[in-house]
N, C-alpha and C. Protein backbone atom coordinates (compact mmCIF):
# COMPACT_ATOMS: atom_id res chain seq x y z
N UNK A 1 13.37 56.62 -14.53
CA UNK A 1 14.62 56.39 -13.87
C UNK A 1 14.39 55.44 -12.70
N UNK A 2 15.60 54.52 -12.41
CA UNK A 2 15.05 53.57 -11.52
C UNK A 2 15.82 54.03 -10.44
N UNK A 3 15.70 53.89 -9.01
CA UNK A 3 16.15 53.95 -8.28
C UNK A 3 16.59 53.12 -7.62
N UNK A 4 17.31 53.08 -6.42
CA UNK A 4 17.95 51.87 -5.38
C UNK A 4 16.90 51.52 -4.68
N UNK A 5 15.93 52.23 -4.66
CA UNK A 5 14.80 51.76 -3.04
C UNK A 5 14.06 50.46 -4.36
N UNK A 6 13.80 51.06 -5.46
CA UNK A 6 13.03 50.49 -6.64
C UNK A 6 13.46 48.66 -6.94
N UNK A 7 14.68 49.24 -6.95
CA UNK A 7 15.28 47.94 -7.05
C UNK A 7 15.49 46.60 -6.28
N UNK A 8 15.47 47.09 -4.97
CA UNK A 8 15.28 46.86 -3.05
C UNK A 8 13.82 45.98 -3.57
N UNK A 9 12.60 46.63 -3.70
CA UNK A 9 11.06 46.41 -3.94
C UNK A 9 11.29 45.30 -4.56
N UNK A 10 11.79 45.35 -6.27
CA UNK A 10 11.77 44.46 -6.56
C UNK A 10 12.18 42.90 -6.34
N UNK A 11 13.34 43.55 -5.69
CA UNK A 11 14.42 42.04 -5.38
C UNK A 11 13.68 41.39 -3.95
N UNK A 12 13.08 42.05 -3.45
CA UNK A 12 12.36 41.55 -2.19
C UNK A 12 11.13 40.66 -2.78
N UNK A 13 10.29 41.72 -3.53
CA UNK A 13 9.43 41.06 -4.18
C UNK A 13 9.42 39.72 -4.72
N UNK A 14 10.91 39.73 -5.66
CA UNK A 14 10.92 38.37 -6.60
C UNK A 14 11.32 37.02 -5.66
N UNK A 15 11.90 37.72 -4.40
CA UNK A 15 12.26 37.06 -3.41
C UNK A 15 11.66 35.91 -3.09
N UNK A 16 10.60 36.90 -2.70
CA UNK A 16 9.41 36.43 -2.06
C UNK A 16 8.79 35.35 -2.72
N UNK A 17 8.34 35.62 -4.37
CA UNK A 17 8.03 34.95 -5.08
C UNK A 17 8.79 33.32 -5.09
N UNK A 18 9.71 33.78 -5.00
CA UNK A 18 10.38 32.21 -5.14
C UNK A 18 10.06 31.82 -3.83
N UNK A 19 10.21 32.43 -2.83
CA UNK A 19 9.97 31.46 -1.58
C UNK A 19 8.77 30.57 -1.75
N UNK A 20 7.69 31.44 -1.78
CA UNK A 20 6.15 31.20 -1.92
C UNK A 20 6.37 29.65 -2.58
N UNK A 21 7.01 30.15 -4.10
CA UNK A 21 6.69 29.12 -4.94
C UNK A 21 7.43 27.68 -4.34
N UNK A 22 8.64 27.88 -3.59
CA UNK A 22 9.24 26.63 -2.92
C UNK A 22 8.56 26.08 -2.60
N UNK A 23 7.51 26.72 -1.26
CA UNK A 23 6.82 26.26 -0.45
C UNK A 23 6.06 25.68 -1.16
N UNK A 24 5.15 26.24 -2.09
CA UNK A 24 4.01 25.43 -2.41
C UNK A 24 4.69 24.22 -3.40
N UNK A 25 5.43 24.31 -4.07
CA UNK A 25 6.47 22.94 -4.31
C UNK A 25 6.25 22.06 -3.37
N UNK A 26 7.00 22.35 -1.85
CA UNK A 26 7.36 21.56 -0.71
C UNK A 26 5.93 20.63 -0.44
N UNK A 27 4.99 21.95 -0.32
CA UNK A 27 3.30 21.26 -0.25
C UNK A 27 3.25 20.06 -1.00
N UNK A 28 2.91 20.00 -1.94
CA UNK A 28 2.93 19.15 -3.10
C UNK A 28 3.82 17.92 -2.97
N UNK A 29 5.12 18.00 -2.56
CA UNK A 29 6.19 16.92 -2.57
C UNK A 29 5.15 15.11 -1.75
N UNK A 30 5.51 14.61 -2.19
CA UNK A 30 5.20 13.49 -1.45
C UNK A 30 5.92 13.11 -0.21
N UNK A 31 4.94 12.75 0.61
CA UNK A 31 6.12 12.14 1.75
C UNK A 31 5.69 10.67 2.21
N UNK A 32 6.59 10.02 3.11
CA UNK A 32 6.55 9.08 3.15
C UNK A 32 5.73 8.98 5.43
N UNK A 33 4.93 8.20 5.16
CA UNK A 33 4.32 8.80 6.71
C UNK A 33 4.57 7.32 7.10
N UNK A 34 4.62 6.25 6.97
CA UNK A 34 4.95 5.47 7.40
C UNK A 34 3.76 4.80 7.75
N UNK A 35 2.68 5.01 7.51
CA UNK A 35 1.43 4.12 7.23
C UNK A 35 0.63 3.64 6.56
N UNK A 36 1.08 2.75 5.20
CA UNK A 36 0.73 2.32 4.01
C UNK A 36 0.59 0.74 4.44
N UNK A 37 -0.08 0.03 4.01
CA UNK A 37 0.22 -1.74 4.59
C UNK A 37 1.46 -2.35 4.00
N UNK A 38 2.34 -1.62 3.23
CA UNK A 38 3.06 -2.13 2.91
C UNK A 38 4.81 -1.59 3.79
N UNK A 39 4.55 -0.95 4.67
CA UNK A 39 5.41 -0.21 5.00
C UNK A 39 6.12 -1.14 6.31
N UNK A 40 6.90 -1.36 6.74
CA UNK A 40 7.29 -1.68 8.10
C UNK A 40 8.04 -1.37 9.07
N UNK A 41 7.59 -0.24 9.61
CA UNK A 41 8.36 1.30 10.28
C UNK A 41 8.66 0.39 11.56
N UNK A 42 7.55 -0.30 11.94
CA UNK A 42 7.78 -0.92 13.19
C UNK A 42 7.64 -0.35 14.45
N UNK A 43 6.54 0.94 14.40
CA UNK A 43 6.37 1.82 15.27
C UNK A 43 4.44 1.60 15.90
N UNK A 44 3.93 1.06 15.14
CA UNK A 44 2.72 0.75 15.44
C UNK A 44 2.19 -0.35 16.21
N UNK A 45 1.29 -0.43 16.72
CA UNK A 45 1.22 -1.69 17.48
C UNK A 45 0.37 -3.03 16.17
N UNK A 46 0.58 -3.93 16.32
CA UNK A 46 -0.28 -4.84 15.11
C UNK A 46 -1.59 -4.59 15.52
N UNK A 47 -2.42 -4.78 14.63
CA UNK A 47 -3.93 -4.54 14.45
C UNK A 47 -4.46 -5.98 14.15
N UNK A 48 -5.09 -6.57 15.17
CA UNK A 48 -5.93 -7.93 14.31
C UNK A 48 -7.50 -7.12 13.15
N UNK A 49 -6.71 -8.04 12.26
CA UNK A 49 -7.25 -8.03 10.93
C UNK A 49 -8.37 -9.35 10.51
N UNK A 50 -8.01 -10.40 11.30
CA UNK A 50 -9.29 -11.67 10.82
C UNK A 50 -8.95 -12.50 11.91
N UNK A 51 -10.12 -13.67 11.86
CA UNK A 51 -9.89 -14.99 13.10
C UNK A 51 -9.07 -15.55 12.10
N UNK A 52 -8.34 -16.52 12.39
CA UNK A 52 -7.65 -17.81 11.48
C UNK A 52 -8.76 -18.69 11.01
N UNK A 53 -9.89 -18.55 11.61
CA UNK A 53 -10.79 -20.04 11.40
C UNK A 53 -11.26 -19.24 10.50
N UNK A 54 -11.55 -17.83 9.49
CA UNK A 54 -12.47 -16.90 8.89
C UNK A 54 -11.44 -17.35 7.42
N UNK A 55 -10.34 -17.84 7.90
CA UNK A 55 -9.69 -17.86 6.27
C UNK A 55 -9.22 -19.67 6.01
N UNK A 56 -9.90 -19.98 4.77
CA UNK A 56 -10.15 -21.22 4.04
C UNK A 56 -8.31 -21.72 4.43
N UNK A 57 -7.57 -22.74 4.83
CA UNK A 57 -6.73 -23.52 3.98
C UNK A 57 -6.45 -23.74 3.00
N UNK A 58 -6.01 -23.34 2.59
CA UNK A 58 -5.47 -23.09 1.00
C UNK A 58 -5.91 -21.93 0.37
N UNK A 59 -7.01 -21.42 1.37
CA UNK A 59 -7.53 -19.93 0.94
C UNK A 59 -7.08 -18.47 1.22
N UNK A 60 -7.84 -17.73 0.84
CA UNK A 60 -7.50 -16.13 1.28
C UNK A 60 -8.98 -15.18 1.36
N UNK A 61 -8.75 -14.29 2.18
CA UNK A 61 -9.98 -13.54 2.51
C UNK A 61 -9.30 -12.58 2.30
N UNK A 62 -10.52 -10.96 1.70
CA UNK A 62 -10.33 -9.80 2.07
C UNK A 62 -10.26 -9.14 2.86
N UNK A 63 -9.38 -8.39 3.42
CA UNK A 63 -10.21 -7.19 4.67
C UNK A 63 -9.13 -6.15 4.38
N UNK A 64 -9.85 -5.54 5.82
CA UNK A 64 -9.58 -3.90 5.70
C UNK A 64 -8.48 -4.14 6.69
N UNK A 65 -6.96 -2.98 6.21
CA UNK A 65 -5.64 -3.16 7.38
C UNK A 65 -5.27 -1.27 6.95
N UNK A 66 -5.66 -0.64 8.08
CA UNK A 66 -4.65 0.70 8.24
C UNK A 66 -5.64 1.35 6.81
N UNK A 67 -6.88 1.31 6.39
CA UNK A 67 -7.82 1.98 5.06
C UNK A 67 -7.30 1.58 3.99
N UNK A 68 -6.80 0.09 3.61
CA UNK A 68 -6.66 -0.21 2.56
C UNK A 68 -7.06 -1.63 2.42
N UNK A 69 -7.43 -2.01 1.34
CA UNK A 69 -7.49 -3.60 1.36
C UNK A 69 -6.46 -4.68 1.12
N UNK A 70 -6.58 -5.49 2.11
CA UNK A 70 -5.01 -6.54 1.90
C UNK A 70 -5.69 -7.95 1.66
N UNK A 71 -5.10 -9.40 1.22
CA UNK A 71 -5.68 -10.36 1.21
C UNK A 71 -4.81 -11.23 2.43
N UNK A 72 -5.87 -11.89 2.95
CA UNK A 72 -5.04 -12.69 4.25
C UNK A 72 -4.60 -14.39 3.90
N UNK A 73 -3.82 -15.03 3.74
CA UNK A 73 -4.03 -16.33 3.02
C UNK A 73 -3.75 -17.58 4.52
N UNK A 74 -3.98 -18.55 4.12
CA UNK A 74 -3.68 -19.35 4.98
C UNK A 74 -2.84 -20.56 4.00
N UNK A 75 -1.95 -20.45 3.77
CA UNK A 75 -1.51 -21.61 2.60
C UNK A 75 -1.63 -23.25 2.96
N UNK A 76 -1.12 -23.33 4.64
CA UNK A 76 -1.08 -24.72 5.29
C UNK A 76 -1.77 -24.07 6.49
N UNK A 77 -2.29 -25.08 7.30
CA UNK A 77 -3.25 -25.03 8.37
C UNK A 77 -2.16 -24.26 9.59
N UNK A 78 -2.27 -23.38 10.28
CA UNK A 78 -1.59 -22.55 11.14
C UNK A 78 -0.75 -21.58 10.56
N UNK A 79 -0.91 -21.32 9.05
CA UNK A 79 0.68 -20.59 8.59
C UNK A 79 -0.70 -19.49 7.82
N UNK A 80 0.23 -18.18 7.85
CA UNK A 80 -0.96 -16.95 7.75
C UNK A 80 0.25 -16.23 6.98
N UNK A 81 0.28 -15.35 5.29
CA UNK A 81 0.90 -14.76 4.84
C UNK A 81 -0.16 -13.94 3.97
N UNK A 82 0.08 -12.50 3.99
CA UNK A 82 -0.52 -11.40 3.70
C UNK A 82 -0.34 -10.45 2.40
N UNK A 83 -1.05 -9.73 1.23
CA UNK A 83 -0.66 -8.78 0.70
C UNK A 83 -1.34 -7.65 -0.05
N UNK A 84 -0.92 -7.24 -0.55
CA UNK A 84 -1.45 -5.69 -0.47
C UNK A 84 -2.44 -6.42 -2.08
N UNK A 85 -4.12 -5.65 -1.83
CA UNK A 85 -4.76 -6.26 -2.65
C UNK A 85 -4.76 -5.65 -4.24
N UNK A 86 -4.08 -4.90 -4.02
CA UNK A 86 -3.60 -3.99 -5.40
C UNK A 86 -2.81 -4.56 -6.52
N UNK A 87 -3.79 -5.08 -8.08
CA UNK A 87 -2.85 -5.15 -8.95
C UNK A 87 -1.73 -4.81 -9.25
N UNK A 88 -0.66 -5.32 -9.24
CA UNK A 88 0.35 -4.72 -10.19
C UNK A 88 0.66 -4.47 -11.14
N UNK A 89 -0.53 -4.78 -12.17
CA UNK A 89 -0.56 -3.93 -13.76
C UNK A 89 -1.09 -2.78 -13.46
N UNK A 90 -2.61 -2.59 -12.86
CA UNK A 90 -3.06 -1.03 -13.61
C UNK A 90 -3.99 -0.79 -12.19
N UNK A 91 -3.48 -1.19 -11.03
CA UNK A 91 -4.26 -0.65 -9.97
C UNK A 91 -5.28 -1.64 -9.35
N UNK A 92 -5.94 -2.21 -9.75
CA UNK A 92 -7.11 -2.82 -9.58
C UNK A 92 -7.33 -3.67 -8.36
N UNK A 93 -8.38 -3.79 -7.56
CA UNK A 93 -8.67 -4.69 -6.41
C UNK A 93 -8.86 -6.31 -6.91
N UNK A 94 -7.67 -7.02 -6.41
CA UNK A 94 -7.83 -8.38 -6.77
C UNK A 94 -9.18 -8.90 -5.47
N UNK A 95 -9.28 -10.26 -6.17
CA UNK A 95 -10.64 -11.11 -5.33
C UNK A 95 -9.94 -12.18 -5.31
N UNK A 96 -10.36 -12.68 -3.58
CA UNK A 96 -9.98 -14.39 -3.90
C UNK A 96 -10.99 -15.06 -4.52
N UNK A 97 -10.16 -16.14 -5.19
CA UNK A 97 -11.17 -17.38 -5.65
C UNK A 97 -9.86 -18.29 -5.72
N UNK A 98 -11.03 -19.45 -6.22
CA UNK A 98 -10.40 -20.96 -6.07
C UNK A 98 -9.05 -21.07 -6.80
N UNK A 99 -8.80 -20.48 -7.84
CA UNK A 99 -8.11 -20.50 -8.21
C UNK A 99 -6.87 -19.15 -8.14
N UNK A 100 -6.82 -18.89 -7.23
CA UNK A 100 -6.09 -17.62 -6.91
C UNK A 100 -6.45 -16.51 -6.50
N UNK A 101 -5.56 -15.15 -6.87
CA UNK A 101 -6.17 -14.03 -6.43
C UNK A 101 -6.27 -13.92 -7.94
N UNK A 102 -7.39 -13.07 -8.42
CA UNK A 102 -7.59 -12.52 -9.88
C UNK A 102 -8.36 -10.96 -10.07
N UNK A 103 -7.46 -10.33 -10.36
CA UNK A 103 -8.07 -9.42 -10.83
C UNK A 103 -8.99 -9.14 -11.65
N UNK A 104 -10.26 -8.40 -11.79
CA UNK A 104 -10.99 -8.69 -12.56
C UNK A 104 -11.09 -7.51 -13.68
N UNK A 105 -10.35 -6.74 -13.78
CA UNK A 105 -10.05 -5.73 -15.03
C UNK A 105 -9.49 -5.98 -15.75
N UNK A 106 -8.63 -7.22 -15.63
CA UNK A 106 -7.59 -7.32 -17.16
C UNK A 106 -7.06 -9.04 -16.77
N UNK A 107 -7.51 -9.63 -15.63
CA UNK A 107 -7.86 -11.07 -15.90
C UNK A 107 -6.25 -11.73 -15.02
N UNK A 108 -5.46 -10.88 -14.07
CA UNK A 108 -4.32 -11.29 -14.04
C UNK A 108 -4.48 -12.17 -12.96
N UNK A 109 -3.62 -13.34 -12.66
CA UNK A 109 -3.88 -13.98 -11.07
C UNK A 109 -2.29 -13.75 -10.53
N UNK A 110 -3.08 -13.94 -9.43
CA UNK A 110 -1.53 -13.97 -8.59
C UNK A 110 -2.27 -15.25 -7.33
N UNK A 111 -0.64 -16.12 -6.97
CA UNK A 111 -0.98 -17.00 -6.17
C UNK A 111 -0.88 -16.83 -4.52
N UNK A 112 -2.09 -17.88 -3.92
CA UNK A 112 -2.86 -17.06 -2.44
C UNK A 112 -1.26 -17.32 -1.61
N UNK A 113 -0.72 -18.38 -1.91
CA UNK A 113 0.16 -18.26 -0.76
C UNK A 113 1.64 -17.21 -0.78
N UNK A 114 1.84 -16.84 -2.25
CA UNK A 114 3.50 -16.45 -2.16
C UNK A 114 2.87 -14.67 -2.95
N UNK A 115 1.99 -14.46 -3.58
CA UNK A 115 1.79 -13.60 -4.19
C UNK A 115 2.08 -13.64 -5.44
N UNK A 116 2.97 -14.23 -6.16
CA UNK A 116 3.26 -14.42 -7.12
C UNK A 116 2.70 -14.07 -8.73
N UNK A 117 2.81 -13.77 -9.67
CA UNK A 117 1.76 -13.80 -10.84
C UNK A 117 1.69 -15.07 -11.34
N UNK A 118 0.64 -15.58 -11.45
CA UNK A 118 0.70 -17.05 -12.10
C UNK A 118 0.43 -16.74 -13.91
N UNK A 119 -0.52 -15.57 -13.98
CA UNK A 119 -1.27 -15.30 -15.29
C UNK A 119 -1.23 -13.98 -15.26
N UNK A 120 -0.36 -13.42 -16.55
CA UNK A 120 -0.36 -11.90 -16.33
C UNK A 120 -2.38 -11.24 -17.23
N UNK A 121 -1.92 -10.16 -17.47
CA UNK A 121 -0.40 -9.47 -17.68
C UNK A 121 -0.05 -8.64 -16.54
N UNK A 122 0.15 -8.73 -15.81
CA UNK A 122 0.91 -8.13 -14.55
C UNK A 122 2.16 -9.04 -14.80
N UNK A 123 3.01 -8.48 -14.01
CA UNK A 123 4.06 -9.26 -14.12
C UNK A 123 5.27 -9.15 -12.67
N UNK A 124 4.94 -8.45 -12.15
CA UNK A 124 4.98 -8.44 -10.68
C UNK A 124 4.10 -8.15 -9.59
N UNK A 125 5.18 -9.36 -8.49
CA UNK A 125 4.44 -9.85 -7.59
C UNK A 125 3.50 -9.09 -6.60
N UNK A 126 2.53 -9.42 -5.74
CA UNK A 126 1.78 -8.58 -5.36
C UNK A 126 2.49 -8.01 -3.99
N UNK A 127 2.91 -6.67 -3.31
CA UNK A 127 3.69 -6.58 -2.65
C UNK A 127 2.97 -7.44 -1.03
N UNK A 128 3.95 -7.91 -0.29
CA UNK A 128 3.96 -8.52 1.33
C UNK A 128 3.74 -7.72 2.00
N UNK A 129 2.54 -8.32 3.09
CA UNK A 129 2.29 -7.12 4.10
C UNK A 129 2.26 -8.64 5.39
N UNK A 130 2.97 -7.39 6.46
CA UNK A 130 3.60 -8.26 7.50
C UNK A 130 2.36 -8.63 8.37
N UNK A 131 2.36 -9.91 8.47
CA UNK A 131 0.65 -10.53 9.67
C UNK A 131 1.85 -12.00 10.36
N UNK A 132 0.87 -12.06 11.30
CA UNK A 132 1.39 -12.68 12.52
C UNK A 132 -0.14 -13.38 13.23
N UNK A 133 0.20 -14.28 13.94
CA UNK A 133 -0.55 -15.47 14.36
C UNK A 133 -0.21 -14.93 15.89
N UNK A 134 -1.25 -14.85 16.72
CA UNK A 134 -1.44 -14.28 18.27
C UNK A 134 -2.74 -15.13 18.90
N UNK A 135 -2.24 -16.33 18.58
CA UNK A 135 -3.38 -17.43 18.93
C UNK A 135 -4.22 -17.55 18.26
N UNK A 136 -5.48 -17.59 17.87
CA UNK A 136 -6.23 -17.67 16.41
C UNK A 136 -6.50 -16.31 16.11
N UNK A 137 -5.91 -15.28 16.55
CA UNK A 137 -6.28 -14.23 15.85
C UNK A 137 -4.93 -13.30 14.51
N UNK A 138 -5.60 -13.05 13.59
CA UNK A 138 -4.05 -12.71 12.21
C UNK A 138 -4.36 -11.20 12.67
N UNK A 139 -2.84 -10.92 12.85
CA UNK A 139 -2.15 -9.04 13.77
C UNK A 139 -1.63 -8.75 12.39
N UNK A 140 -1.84 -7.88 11.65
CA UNK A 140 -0.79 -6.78 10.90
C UNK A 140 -0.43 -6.09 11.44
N UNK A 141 0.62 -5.47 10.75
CA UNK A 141 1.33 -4.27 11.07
C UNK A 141 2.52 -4.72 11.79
């Protein structure tokens, strides 16, 4: 025979259960923290990331911005545009070279000054990360 207190137990119990399980849902959820190189919360101070004289004219260098890798380009002499070094097919760390940025897992380029894909198979562009010129030194963020 069941009783009212019995029933109380249970419904508290299953209660509970769901809370728990919310929470650890909630755990799990992704959030957005506002410090990815691609992000522009506009709450951080810029970080110099390279000299200007460290990146080729017409070139691009690697480095490190906020624990991720970005490429820094210089397209024309004083002009500095940035992006996140992450394929857009399947993940992969692009490299500069002469002929672009190229990934070397599946062969895609993207171009140093706009990001662009020149040669897939990627097929979108590599995302913009915001850099700035503070006398010869390139500021992200």
């Amino acid at each position: 025979m069941t009783t009212s207190a019995d029933v109380t137990r249970r419904a508290l119990l299953l209660a509970g259960g769901a809370g728990t399980a919310a929470l650890a849902l909630a755990a799990c959820a992704p959030s957005d923290t506002g410090t990815g190189p691609d992000t522009d919360t506009g709450t951080t101070a810029p970080t110099e990331v390279a000299a200007l004289a460290d990146i080729p004219v017409g070139g691009a260098v690697a480095v490190m911005f906020d624990g991720s890798q970005i490429i820094v380009s210089q397209p024309t002499a004083g002009e500095v545009v940035a992006f996140s070094a992450i394929c857009t097919h399947q993940g992969c760390i692009v490299v500069p070279e002469k002929t672009g940025l190229n990934c070397p897992c599946h062969q895609s380029l993207f171009d140093t000054a706009t990001g662009a894909v020149l040669k897939g198979p990627a097929t979108e562009p590599l995302p913009a990360v915001k850099v700035a010129l503070d006398g010869d030194r390139v500021l992200a963020g």
